[in-house]
Protein backbone atom coordinates (compact mmCIF):
# COMPACT_ATOMS: atom_id res chain seq x y z
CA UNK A 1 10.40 30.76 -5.59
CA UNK A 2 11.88 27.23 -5.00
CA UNK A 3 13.54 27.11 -1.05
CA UNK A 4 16.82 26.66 -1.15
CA UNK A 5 17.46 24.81 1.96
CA UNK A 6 15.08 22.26 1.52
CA UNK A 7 16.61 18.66 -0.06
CA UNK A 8 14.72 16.95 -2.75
CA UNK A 9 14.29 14.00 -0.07
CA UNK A 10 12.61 16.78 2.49
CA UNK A 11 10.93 18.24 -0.66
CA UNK A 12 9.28 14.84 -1.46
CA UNK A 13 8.44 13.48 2.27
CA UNK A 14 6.84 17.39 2.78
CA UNK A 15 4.90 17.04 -0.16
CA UNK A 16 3.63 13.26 0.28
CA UNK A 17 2.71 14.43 4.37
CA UNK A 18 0.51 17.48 2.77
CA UNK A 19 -0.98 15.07 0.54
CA UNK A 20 -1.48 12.33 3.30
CA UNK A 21 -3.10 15.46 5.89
CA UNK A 22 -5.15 16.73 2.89
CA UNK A 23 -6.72 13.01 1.70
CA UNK A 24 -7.71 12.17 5.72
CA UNK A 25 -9.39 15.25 6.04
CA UNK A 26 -11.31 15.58 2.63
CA UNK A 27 -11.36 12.05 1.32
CA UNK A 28 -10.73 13.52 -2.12
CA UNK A 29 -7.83 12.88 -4.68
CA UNK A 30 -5.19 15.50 -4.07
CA UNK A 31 -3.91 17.61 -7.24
CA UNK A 32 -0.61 19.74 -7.13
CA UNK A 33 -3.07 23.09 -7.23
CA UNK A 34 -4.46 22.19 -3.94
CA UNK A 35 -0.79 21.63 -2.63
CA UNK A 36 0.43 24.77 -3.41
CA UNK A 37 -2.89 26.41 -2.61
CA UNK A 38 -3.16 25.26 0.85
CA UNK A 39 -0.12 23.90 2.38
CA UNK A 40 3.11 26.89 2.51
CA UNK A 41 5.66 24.91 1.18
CA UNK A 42 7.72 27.34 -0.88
CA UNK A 43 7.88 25.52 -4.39
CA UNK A 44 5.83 26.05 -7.21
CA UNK A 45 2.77 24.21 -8.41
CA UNK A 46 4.92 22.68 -11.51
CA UNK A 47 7.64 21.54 -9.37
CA UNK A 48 5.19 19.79 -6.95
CA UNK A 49 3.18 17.95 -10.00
CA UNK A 50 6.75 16.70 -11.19
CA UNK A 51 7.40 15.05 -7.68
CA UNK A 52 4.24 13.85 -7.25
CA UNK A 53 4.84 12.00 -10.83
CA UNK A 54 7.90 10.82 -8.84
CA UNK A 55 6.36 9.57 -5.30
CA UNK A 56 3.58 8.34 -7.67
CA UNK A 57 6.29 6.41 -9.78
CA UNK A 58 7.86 5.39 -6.43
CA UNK A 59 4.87 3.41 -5.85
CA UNK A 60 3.62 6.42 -2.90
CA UNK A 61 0.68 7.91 -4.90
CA UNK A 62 -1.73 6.36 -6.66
CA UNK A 63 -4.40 7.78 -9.18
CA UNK A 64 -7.71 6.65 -9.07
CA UNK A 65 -9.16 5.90 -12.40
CA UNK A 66 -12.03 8.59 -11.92
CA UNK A 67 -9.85 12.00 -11.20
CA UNK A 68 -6.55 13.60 -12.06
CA UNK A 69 -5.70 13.88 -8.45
CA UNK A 70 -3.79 11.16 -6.41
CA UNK A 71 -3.95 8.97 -3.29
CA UNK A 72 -1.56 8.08 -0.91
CA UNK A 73 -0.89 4.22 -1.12
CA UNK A 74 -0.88 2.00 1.63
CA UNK A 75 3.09 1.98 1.38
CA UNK A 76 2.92 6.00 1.73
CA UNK A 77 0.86 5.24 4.98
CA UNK A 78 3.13 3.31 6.51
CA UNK A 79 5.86 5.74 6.17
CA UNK A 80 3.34 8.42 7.46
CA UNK A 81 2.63 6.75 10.66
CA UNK A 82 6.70 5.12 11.06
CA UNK A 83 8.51 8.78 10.29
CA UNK A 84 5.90 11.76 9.56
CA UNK A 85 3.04 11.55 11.76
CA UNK A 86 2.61 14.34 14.23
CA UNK A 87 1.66 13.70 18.05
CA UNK A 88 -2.15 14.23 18.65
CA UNK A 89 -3.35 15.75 21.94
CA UNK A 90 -6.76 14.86 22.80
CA UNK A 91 -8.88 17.97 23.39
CA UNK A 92 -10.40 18.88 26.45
CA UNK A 93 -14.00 17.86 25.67
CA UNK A 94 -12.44 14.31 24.50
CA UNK A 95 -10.83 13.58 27.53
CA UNK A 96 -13.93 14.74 29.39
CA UNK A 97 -15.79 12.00 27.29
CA UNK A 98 -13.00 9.82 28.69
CA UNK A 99 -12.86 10.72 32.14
CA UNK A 100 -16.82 10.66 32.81
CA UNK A 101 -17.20 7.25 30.94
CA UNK A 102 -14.08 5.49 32.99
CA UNK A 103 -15.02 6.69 36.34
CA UNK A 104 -18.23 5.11 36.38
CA UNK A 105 -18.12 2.66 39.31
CA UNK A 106 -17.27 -0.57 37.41
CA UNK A 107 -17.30 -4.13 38.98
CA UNK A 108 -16.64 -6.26 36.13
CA UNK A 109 -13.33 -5.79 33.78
CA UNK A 110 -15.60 -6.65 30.97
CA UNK A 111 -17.69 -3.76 31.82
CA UNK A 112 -14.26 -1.40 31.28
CA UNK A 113 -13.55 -2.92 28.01
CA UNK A 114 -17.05 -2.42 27.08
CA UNK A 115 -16.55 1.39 27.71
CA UNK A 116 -13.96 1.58 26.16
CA UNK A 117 -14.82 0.36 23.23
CA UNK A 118 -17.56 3.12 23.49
CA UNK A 119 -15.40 5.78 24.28
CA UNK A 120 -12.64 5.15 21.49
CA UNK A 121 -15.43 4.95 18.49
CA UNK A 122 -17.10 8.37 20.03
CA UNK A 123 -13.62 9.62 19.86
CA UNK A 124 -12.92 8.31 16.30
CA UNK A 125 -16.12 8.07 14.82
CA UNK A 126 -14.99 4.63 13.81
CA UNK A 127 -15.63 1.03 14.58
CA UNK A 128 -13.99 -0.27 17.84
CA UNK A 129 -13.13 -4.19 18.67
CA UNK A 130 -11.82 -5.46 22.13
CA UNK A 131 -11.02 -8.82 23.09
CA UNK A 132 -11.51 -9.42 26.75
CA UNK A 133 -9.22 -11.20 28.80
CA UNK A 134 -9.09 -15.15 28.67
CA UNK A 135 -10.21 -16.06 32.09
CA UNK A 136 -8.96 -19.93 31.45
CA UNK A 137 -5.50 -18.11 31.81
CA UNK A 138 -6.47 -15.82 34.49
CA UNK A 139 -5.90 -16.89 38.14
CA UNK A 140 -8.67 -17.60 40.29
CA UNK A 141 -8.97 -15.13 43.45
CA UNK A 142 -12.13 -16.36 44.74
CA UNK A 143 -14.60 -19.04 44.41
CA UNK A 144 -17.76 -18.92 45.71
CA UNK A 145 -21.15 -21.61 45.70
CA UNK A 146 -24.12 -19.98 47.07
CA UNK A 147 -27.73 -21.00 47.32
CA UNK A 148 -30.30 -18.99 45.61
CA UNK A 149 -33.31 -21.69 45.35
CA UNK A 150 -33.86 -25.47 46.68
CA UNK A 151 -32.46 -26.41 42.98
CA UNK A 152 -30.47 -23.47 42.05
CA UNK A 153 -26.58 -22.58 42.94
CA UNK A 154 -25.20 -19.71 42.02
CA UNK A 155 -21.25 -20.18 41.42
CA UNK A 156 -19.12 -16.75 41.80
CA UNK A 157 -15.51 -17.00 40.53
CA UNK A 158 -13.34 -14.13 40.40
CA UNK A 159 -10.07 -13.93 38.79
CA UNK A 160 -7.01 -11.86 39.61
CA UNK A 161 -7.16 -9.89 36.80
CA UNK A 162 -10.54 -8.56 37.77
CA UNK A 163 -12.85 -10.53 35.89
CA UNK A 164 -16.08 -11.62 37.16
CA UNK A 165 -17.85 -14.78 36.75
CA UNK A 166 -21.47 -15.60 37.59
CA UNK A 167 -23.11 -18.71 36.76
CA UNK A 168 -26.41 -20.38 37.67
CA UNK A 169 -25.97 -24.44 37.98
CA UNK A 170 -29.06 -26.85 38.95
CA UNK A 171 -28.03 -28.54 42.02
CA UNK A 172 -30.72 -29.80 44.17
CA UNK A 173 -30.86 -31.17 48.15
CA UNK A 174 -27.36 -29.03 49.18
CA UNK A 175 -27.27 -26.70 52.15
CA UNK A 176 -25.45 -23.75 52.30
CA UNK A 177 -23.28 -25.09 55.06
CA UNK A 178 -22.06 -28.20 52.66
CA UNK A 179 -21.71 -25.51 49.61
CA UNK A 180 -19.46 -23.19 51.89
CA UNK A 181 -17.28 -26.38 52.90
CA UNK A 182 -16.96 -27.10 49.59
CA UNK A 183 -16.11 -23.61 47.72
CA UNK A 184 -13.89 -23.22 50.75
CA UNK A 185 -11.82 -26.38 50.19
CA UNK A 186 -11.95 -25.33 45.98
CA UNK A 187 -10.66 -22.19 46.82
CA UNK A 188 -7.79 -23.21 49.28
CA UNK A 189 -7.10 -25.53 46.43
CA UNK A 190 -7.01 -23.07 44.01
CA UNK A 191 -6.17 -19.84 44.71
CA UNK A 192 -3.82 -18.55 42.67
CA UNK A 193 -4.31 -21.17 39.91
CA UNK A 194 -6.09 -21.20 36.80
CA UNK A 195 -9.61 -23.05 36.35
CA UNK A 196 -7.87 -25.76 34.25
CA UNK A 197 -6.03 -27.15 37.63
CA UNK A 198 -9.09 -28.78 38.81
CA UNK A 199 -8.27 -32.03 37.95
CA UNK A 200 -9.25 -35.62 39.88
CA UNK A 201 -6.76 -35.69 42.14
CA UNK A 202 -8.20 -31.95 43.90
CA UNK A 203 -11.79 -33.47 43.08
CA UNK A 204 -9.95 -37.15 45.20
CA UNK A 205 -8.34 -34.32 47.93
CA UNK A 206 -11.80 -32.18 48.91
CA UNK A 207 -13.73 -36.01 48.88
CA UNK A 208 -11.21 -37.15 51.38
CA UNK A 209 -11.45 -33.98 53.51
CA UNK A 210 -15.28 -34.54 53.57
CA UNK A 211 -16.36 -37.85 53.35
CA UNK A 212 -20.00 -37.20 54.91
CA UNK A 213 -20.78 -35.08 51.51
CA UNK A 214 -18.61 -37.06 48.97
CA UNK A 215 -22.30 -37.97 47.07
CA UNK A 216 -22.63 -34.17 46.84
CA UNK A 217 -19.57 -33.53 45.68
CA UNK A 218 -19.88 -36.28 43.34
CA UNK A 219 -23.03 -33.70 41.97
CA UNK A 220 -21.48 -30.90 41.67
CA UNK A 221 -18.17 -31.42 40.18
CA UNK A 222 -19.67 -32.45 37.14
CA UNK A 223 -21.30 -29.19 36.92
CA UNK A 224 -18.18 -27.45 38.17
CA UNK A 225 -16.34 -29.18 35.29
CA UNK A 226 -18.67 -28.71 32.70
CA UNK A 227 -19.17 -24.87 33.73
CA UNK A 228 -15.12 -24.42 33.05
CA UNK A 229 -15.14 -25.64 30.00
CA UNK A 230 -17.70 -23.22 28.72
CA UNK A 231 -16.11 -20.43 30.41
CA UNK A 232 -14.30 -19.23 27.46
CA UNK A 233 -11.48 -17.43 26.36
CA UNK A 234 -12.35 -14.08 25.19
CA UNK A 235 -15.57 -11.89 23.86
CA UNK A 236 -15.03 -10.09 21.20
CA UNK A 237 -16.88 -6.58 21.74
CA UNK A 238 -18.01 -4.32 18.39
CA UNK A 239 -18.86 -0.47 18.99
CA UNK A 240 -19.75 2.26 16.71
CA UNK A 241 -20.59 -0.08 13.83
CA UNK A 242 -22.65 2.24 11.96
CA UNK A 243 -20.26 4.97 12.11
CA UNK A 244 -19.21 3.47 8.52
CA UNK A 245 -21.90 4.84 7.09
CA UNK A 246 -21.00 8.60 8.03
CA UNK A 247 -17.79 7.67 5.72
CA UNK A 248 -17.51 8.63 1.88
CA UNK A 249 -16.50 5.59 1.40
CA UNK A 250 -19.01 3.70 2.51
CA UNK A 251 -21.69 5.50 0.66
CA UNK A 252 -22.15 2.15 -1.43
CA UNK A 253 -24.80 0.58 0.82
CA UNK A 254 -23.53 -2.96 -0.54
CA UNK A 255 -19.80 -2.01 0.05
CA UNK A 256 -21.29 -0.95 3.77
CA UNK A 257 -23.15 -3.94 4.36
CA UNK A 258 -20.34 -6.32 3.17
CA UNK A 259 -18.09 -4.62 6.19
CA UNK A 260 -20.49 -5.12 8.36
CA UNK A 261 -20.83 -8.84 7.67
CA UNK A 262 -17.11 -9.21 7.97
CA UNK A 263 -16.53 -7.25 11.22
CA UNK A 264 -19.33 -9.47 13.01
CA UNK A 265 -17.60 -12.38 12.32
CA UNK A 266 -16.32 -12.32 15.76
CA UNK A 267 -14.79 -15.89 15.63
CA UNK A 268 -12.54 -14.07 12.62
CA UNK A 269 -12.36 -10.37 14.41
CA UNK A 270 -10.79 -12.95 17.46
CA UNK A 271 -8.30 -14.39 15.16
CA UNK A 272 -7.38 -11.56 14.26
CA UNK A 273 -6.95 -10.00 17.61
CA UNK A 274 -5.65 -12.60 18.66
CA UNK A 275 -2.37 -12.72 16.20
CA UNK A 276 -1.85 -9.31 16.75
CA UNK A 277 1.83 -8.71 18.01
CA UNK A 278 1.85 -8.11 21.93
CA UNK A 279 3.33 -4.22 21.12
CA UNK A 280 1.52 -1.27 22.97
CA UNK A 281 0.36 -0.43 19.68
CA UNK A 282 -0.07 -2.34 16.34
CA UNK A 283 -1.00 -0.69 13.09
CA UNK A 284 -1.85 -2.60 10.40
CA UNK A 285 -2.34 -0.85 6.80
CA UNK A 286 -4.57 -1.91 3.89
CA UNK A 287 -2.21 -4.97 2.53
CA UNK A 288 -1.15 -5.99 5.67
CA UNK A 289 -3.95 -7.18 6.46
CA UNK A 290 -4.54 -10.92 5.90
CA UNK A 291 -7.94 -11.20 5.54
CA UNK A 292 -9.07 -10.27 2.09
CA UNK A 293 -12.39 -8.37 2.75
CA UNK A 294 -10.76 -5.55 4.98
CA UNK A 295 -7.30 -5.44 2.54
CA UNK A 296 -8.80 -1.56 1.92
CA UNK A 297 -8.97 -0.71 5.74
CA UNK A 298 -6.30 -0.27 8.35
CA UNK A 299 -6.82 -1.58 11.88
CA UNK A 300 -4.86 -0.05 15.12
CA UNK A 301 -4.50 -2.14 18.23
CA UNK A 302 -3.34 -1.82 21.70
CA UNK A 303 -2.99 -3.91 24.26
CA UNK A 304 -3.78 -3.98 27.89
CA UNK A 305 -1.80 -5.43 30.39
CA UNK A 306 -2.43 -6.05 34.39
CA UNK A 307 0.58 -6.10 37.04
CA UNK A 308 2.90 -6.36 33.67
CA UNK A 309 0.95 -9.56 32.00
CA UNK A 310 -1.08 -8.71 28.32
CA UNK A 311 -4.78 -9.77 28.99
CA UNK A 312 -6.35 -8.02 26.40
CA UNK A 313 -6.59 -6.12 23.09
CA UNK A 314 -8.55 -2.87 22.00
CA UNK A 315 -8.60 -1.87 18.64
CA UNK A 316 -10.06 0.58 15.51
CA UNK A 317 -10.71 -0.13 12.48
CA UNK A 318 -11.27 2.23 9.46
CA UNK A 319 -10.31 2.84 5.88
CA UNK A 320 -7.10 3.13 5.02
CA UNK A 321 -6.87 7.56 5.00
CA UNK A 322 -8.27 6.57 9.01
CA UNK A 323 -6.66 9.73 11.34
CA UNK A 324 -4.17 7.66 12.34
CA UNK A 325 -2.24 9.98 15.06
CA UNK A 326 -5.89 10.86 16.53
CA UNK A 327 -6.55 7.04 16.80
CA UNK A 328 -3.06 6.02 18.39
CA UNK A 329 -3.53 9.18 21.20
């Protein structure tokens, strides 16, 4: 018996969300049978083939050329996750996972975004990318030379948004009283700046303040310089890589390793961080996607901000039928 309250527009988006539900969990094409089978919509199996010829004709469902059932398009997707999607609570055990990994005691921000990475493709069972925060944009907190040999200096820089620098540099005949005049002066300098500020007239500034070591300065500004430069902008992190292959449809080992190839292209996994829109979350279907390799996979970003300021992104990335309310909780 068809329902009588329910408009052919409800009718249609009910339909399409039963098909959506059904395809992420199974992975299979979805025939009118198994609509009226499983979900309790209250219309008949004939009335649900003739609006799934409809959503299909509406460019919503698509039929693969292998079955008689359909697939949701990547246009039926992005309705799903703009107007149908249902809120996902993370279970108990999941947030366990979350809790345990996160309260860790953690130095480094990297070592956060490095968890959760981890945590997200446990969660998922997908693959996870994170960009780290740029530390040429972050402000420096602290600076720190220290001696660890008679030719070795270890530099410590920390930034305000909690990352963590440590670099070795090979600077012979300093003492640690010079080195502790020096990161003194560089941090007075500057605090509260970024690393690109040191410029000649702070390098001019510390000589003039002291003279007696300006030939050791001269030494290890170079190296000072030269370490800033390679500081760079962000890591990309990959987790749960393999995870593809638990997917139907990666079963094709080529298809498999072809993702694979893509996805550690970090300098193009950065990019496309990178370009992401600074929202709290980003979902990018199929299409959307600009890069022509992962045009069958849907990617889901968020960002991470400190004291109000983005300095990061963490991010799935899955075929297209991906659990997408599971992956944005």
């Amino acid at each position: 018996m068809e329902s009588g309250n329910m408009t052919l527009v409800d009718r249609k988006l009910k339909i399409l969300q039963a098909i959506i539900n059904d395809f992420i969990s199974t992975a299979q094409p979805v025939g009118s049978r198994t609509i009226a089978k499983k979900y309790d919509l209250g219309i008949s199996s004939a009335t649900i083939r003739n609006e799934m010829a409809d959503l299909e004709e509406l460019g919503y469902l698509v039929q693969p050329h292998t079955s008689a059932g359909r697939i949701p398009s990547d246009l039926a997707y992005r309705l799903y996750v703009d107007s149908l999607m249902s809120k996902y609570e993370l279970k108990n055990n999941q947030k366990k996972i979350v809790s345990e990994l996160l309260l860790q005691k953690i130095v480094e921000i990297d070592d956060v975004i490095k968890n959760t990475s981890k945590i997200l493709s446990q969660i998922t069972s997908l693959t996870t990318l994170s960009l780290s925060p740029q530390f040429k944009r972050s402000k420096i907190k602290n600076i720190k030379l220290v001696q660890v040999d008679s030719d070795k200096v270890l530099l410590i820089l920390v930034s305000n948004s909690g990352i963590v620098k440590n670099v070795i540099l090979r600077i012979s005949n300093v003492s640690q009283e010079v080195l502790n005049r020096i990161s003194n002066l560089l941090q007075e300098k500057l605090r509260g700046q970024t690393i690109t500020k040191l410029d000649d007239e702070i390098v001019e500034a510390i000589k003039s303040e002291l003279i007696e070591y300006s030939s050791s300065i001269d030494s290890i500004i170079p190296k000072l310089w030269s370490t800033f430069s390679d500081l760079d902008d962000s890591n990309v992190y990959l987790d749960g890589i393999t995870n593809i292959f638990s997917l139907p449809e990666y079963t094709d080992i080529s298809k498999a390793k072809k993702f694979i190839s893509i996805i550690e292209k970090k300098d193009l996994m950065y990019e496309l961080l990178r370009n992401d829109r600074n929202d709290d979350i980003c979902i990018r279907i199929g299409c959307e996607n600009e890069i022509e390799e992962i045009k069958d996979c849907s990617i889901v970003t968020a960002t991470y901000r400190l004291n109000g300021r983005v300095i990061g992104k963490v991010g799935v990335i899955g075929p297209t039928r991906m659990d997408y309310s599971k992956v944005v909780a």
